[in-house]
N, C-alpha and C. Protein backbone atom coordinates (compact mmCIF):
# COMPACT_ATOMS: atom_id res chain seq x y z
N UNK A 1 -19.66 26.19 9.15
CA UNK A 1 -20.40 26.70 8.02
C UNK A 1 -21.78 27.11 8.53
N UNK A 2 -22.38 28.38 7.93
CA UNK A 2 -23.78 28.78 8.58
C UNK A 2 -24.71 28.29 7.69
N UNK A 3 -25.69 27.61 7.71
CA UNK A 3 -26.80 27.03 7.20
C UNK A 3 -28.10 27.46 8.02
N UNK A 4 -28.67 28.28 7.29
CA UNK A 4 -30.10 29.27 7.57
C UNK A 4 -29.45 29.68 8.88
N UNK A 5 -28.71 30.46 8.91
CA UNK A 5 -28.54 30.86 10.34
C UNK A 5 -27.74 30.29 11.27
N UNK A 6 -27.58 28.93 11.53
CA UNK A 6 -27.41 27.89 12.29
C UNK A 6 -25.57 27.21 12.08
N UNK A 7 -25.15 26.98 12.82
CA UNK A 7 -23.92 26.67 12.34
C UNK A 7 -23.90 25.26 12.21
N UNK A 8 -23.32 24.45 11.09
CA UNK A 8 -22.97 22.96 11.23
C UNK A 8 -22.00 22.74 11.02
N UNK A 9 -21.37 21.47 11.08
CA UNK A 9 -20.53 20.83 10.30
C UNK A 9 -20.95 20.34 9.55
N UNK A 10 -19.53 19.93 8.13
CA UNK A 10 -19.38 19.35 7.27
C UNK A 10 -18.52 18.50 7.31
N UNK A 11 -19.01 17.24 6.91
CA UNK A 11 -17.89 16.06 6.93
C UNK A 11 -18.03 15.16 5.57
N UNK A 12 -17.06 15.23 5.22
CA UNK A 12 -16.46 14.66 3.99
C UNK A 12 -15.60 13.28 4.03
N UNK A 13 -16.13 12.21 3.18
CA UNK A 13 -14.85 11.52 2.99
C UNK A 13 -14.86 10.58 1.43
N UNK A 14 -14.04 9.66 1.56
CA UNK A 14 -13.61 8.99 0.38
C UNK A 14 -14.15 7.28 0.49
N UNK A 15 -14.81 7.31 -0.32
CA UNK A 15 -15.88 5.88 -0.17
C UNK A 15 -14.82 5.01 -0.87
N UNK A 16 -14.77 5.10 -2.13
CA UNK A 16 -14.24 4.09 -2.97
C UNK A 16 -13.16 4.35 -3.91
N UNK A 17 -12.33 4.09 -3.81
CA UNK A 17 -11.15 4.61 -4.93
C UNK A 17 -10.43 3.05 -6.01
N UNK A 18 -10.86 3.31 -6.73
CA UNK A 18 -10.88 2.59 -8.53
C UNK A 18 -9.18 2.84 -9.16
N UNK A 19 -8.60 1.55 -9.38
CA UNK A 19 -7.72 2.43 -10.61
C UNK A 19 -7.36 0.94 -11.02
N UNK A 20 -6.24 1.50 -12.01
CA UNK A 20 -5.77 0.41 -12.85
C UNK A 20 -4.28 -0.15 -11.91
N UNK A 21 -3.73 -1.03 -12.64
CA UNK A 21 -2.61 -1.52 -12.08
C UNK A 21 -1.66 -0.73 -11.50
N UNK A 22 -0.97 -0.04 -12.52
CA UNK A 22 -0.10 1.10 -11.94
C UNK A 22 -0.72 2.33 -10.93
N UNK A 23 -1.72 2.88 -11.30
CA UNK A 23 -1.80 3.58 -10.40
C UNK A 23 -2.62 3.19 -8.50
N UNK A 24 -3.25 2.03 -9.02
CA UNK A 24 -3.77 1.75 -7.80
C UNK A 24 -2.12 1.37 -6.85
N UNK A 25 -1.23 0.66 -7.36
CA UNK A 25 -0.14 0.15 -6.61
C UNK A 25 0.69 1.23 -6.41
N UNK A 26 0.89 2.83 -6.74
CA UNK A 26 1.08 3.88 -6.39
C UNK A 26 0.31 4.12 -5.26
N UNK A 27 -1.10 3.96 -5.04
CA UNK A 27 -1.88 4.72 -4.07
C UNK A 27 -2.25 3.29 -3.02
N UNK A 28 -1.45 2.46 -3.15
CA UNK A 28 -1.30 1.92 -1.70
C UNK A 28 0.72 1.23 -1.29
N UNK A 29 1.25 2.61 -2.21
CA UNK A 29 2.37 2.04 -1.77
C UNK A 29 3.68 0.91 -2.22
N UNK A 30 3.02 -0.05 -3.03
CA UNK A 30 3.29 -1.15 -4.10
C UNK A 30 4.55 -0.61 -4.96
N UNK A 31 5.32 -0.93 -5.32
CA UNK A 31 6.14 -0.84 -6.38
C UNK A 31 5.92 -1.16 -7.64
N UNK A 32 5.53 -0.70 -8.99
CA UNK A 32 5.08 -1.19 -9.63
C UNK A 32 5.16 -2.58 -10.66
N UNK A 33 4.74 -2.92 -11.18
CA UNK A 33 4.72 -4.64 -11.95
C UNK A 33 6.56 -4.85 -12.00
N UNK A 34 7.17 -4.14 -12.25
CA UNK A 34 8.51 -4.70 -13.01
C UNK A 34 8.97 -4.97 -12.06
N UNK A 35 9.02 -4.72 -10.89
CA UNK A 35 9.27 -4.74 -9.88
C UNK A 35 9.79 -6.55 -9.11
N UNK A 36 10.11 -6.82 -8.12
CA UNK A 36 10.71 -8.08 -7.70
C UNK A 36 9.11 -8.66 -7.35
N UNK A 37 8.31 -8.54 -6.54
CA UNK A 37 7.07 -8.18 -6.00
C UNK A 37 6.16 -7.09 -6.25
N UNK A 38 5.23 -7.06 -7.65
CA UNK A 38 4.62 -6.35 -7.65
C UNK A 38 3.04 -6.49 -7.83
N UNK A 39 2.67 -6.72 -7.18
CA UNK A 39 1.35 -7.43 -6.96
C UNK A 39 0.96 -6.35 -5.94
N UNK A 40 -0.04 -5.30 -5.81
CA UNK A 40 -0.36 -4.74 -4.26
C UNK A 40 -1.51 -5.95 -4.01
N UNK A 41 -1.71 -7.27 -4.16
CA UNK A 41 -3.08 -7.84 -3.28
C UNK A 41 -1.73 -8.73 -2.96
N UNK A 42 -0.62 -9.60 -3.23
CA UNK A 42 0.22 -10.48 -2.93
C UNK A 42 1.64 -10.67 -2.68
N UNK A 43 1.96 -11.22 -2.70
CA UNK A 43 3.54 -11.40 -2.82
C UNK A 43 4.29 -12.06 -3.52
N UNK A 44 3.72 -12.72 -4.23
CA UNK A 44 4.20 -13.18 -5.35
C UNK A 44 5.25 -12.78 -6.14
N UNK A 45 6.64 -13.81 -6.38
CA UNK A 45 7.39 -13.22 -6.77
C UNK A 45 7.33 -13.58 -8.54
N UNK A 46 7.81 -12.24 -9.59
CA UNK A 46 7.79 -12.74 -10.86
C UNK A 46 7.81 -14.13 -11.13
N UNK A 47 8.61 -14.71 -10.98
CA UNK A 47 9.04 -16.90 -11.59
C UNK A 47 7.89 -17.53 -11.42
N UNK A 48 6.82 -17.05 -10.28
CA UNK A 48 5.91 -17.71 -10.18
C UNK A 48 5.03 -17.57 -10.26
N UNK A 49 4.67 -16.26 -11.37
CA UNK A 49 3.50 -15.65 -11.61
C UNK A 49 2.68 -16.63 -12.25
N UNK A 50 3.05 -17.51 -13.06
CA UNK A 50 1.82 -18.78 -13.66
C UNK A 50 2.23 -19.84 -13.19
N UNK A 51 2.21 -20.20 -11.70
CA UNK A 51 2.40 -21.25 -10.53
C UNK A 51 0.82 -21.29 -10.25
N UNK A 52 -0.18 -21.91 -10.91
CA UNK A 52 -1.41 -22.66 -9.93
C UNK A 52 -1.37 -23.27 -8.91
N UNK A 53 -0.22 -23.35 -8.39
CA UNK A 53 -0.44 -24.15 -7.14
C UNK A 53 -0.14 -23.27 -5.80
N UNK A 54 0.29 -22.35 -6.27
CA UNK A 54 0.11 -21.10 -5.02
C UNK A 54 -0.90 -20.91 -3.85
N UNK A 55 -0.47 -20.84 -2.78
CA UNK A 55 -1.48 -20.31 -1.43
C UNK A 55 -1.78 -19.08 -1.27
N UNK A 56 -2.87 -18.57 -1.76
CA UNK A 56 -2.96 -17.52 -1.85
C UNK A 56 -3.05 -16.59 -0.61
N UNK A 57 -3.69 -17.08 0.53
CA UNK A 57 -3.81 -16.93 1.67
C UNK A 57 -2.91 -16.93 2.47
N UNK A 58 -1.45 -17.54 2.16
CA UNK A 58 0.11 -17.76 2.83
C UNK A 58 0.48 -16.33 2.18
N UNK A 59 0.07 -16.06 0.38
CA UNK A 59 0.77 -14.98 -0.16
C UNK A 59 0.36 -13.54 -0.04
N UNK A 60 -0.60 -13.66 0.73
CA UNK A 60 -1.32 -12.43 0.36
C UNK A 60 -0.95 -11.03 1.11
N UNK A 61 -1.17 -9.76 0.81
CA UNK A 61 -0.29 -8.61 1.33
C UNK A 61 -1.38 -8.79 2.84
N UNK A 62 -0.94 -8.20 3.31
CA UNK A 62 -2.26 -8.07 4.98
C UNK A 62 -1.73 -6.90 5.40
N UNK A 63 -2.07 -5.97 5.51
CA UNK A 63 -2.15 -4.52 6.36
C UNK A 63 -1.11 -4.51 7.97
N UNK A 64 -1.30 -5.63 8.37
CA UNK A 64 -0.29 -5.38 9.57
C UNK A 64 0.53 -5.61 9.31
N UNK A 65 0.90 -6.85 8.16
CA UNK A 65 2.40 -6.63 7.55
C UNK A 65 2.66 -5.67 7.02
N UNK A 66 2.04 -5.69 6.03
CA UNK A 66 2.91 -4.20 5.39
C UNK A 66 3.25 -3.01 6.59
N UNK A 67 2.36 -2.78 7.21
CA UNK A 67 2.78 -1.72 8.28
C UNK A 67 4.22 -1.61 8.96
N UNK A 68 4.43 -3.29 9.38
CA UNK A 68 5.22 -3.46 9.58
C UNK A 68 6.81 -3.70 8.67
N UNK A 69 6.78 -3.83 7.73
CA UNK A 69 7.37 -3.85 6.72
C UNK A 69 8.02 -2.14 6.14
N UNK A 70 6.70 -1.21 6.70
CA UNK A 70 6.84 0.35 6.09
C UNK A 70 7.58 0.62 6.97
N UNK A 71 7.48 0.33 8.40
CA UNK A 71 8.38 0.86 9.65
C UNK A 71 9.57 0.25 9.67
N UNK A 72 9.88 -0.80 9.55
CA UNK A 72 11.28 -1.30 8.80
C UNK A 72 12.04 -0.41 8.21
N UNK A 73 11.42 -0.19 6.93
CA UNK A 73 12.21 0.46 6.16
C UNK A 73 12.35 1.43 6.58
N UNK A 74 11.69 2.51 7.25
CA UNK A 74 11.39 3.92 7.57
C UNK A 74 12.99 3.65 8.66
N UNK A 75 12.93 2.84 9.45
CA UNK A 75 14.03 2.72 10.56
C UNK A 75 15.02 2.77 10.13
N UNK A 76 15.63 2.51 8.77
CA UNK A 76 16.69 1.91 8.31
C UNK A 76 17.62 3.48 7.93
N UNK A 77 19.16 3.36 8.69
CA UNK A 77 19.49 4.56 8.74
C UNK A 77 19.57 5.36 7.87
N UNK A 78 20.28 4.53 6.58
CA UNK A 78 20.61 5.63 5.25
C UNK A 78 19.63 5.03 4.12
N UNK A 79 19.94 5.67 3.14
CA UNK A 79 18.80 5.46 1.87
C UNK A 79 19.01 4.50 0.97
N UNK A 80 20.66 4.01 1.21
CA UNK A 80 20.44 2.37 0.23
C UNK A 80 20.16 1.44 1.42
N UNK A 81 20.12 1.47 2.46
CA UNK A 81 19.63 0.69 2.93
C UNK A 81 18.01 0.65 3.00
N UNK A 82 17.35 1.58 2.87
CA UNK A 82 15.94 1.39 2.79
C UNK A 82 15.30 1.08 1.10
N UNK A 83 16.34 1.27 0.64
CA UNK A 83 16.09 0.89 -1.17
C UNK A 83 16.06 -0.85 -1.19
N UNK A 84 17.03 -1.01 -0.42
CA UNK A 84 17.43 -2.56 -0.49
C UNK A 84 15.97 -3.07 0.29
N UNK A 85 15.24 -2.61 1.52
CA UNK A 85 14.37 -3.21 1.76
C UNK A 85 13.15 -2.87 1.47
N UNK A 86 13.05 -2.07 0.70
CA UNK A 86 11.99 -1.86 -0.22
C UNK A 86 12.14 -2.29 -0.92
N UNK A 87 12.89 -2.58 -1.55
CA UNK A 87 13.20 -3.86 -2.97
C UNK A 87 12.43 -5.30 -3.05
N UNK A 88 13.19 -5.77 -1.54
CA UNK A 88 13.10 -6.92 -1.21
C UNK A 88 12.02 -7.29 -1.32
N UNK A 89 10.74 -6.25 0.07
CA UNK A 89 9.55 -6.11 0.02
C UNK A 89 8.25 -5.79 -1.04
N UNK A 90 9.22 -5.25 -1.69
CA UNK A 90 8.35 -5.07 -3.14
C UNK A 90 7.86 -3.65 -2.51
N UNK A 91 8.11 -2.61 -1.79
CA UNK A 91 7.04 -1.90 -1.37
C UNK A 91 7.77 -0.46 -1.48
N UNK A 92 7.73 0.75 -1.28
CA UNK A 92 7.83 2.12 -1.85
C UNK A 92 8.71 2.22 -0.34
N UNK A 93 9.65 3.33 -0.47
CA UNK A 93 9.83 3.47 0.60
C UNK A 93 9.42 4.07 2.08
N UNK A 94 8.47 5.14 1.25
CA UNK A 94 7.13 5.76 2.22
C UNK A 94 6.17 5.63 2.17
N UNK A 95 5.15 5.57 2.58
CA UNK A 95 3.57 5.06 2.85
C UNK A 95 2.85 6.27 1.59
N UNK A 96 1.70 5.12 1.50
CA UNK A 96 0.96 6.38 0.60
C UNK A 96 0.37 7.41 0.67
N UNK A 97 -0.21 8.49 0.50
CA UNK A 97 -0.80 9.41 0.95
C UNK A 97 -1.96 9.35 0.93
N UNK A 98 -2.70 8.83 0.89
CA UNK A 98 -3.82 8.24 1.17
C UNK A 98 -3.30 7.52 2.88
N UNK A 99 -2.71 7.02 3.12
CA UNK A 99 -2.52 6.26 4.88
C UNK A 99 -2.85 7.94 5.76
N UNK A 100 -2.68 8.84 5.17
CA UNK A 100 -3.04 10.15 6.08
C UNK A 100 -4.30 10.12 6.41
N UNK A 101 -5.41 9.67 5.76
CA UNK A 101 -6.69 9.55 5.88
C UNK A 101 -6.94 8.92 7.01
N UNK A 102 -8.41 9.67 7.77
CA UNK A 102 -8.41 8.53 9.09
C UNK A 102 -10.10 7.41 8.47
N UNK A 103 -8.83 6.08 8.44
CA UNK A 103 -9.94 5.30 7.48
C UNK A 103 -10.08 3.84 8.18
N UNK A 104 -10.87 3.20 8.36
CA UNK A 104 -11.08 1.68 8.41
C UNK A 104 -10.14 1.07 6.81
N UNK A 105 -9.07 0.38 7.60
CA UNK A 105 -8.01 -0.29 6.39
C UNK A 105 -8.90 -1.43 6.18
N UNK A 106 -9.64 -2.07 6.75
CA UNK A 106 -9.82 -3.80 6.43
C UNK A 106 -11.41 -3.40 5.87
């Protein structure tokens, strides 16, 4: 881009992104509430959604799992088989579009 003459760059990005239940668990991938696992911060399965005695820190989603969890499924040859482990996982069968971004995850 020319600015007074001069050429620069422009660099753009995405600070903070806000949403509600459903759509935030769309834009990281999550399956939504009805779902077996639908929590995008946990893993928590429905039966034990009002369990206080939960570890939250044993339950919680973590970025290298899921990664690992997305490549799983991605491996898996045909499409009920990646339904079944996206199920399991609670998780979409492809990454979100937002993961295209080159971003600090943590």
């Amino acid at each position: 881009m020319k600015v007074n003459e001069q050429d620069a760059w422009i660099i753009a990005s995405l600070g903070v992104v806000t949403s509600d239940l459903p759509q935030g668990n769309d834009t990281v991938g999550v399956l939504r509430h009805n779902a077996i696992k639908g929590c995008r911060t946990c893993n928590i399965s429905k039966e034990l959604l009002t369990d206080d005695t939960q570890n939250i820190l044993k339950i919680s989603r973590y970025h290298h799992i899921t990664d690992k969890q997305f490549n799983e499924i991605l491996n898996e040859n045909n499409t009920l088989a990646q339904k079944k482990l996206s199920t399991k996982y609670g998780l979409r069968i492809q990454y979100s579009i937002l993961n295209e971004l080159k971003r600090k995850k943590h």
